[in-house]
Protein backbone atom coordinates (compact mmCIF):
# COMPACT_ATOMS: atom_id res chain seq x y z
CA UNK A 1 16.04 14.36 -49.76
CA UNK A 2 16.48 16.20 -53.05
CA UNK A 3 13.88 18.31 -54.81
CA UNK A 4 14.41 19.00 -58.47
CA UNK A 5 11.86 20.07 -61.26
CA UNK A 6 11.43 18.05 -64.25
CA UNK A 7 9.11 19.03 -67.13
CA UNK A 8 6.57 16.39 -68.18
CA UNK A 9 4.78 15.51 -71.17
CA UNK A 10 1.32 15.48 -71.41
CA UNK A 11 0.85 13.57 -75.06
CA UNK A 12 -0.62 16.85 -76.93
CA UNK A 13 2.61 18.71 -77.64
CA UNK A 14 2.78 20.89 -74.24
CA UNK A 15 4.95 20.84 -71.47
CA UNK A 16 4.37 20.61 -68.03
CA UNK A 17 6.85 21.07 -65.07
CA UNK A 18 6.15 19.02 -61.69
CA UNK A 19 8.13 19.22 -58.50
CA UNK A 20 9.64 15.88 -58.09
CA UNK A 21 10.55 14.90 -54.22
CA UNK A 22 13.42 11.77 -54.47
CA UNK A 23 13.22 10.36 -51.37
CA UNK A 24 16.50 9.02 -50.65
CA UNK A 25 16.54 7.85 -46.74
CA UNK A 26 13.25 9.41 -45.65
CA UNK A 27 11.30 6.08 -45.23
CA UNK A 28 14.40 5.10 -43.50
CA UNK A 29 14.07 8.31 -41.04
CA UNK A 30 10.29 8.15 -40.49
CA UNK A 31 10.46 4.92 -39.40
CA UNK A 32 13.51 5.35 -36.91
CA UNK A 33 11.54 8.60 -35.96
CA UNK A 34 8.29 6.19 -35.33
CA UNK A 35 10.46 3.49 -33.13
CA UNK A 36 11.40 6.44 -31.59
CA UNK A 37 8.70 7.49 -30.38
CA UNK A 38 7.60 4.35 -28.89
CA UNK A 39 4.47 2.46 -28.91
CA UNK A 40 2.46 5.92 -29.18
CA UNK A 41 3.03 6.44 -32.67
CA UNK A 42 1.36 2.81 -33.28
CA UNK A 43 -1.43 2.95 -31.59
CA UNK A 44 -2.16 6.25 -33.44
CA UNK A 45 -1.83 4.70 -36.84
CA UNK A 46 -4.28 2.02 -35.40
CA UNK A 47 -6.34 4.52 -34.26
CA UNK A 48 -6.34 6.62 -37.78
CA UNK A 49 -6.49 3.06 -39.66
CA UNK A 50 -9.46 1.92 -37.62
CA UNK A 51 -11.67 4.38 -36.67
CA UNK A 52 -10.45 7.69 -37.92
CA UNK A 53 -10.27 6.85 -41.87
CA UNK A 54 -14.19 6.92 -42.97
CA UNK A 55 -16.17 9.63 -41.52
CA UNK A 56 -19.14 6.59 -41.29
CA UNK A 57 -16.79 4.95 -39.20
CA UNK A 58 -16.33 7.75 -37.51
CA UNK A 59 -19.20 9.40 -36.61
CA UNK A 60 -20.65 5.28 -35.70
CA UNK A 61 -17.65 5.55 -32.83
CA UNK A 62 -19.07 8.71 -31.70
CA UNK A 63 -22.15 8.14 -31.18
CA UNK A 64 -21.09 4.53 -29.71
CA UNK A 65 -18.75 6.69 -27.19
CA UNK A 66 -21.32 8.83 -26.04
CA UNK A 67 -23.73 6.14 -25.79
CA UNK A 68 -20.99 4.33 -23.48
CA UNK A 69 -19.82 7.89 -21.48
CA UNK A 70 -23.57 8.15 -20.55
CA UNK A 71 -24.40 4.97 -19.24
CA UNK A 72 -21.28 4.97 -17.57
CA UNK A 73 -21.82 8.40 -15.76
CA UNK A 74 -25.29 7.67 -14.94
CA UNK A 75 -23.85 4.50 -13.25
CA UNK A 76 -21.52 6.39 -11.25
CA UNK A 77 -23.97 9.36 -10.20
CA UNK A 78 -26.10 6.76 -8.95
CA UNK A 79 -23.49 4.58 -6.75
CA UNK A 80 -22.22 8.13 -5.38
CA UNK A 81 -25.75 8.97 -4.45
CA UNK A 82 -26.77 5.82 -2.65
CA UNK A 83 -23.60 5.65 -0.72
CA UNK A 84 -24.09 9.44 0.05
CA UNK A 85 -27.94 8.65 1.33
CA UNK A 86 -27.16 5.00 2.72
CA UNK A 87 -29.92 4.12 4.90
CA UNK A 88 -32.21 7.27 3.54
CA UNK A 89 -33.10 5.57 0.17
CA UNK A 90 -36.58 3.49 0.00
CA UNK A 91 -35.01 0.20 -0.58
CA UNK A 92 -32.97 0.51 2.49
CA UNK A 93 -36.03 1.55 4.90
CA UNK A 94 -38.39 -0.95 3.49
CA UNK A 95 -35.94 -4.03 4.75
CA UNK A 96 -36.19 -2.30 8.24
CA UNK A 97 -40.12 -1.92 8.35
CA UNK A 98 -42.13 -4.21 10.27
CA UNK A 99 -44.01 -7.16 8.67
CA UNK A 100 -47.39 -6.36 6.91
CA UNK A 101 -50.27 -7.81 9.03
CA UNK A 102 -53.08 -9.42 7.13
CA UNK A 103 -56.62 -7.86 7.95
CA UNK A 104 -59.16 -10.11 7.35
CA UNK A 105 -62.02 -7.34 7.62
CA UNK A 106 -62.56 -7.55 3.90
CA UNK A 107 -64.65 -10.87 4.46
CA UNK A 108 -68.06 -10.00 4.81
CA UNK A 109 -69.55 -13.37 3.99
């Protein structure tokens, strides 16, 4: 990689000067660097490509994710509580009740 200034002109008579980066190999070394790294390295580029790019995008997959982490922690709360309170919870006592008896005493006819 070689880094050399070059001056540049505008089209109205004055000069500019710009860094110009050559990259020789470096696409070559990122991407061995990349396969380096393994599969991780994809799935963040996925990730960035996907979801990351557009803050609409975004800020949807937030508010998706939280939407998801809070039905899934209410789910779990509520399968550790009945298994702590098996037997203690209404639907559990009302299969071991005795069977309603019909009083007829509302007939009055």
């Amino acid at each position: 990689r070689t880094t050399t200034s070059e001056s540049i002109s505008n089209g109205r008579g004055r000069t500019k000067f710009a860094w110009v980066v050559r990259h020789g190999s470096c696409g070559n070394e990122m991407a061995a660097r990349e396969s380096a790294m393994g599969g991780m390295a994809a799935v963040r580029s996925l990730l960035y490509n996907t979801v990351m790019k557009r803050t609409s995008v975004w800020v949807t997959a937030l508010i998706g994710a939280g939407f998801v982490a809070s039905k899934g922690m209410d789910s779990l709360t509520d399968r550790i509580w009945e298994s702590r309170n098996d037997g203690k919870l209404w639907k559990h006592v009302e299969a071991n009740l005795p069977p309603k008896e019909d009083d007829d005493d509302d007939d009055d006819d």
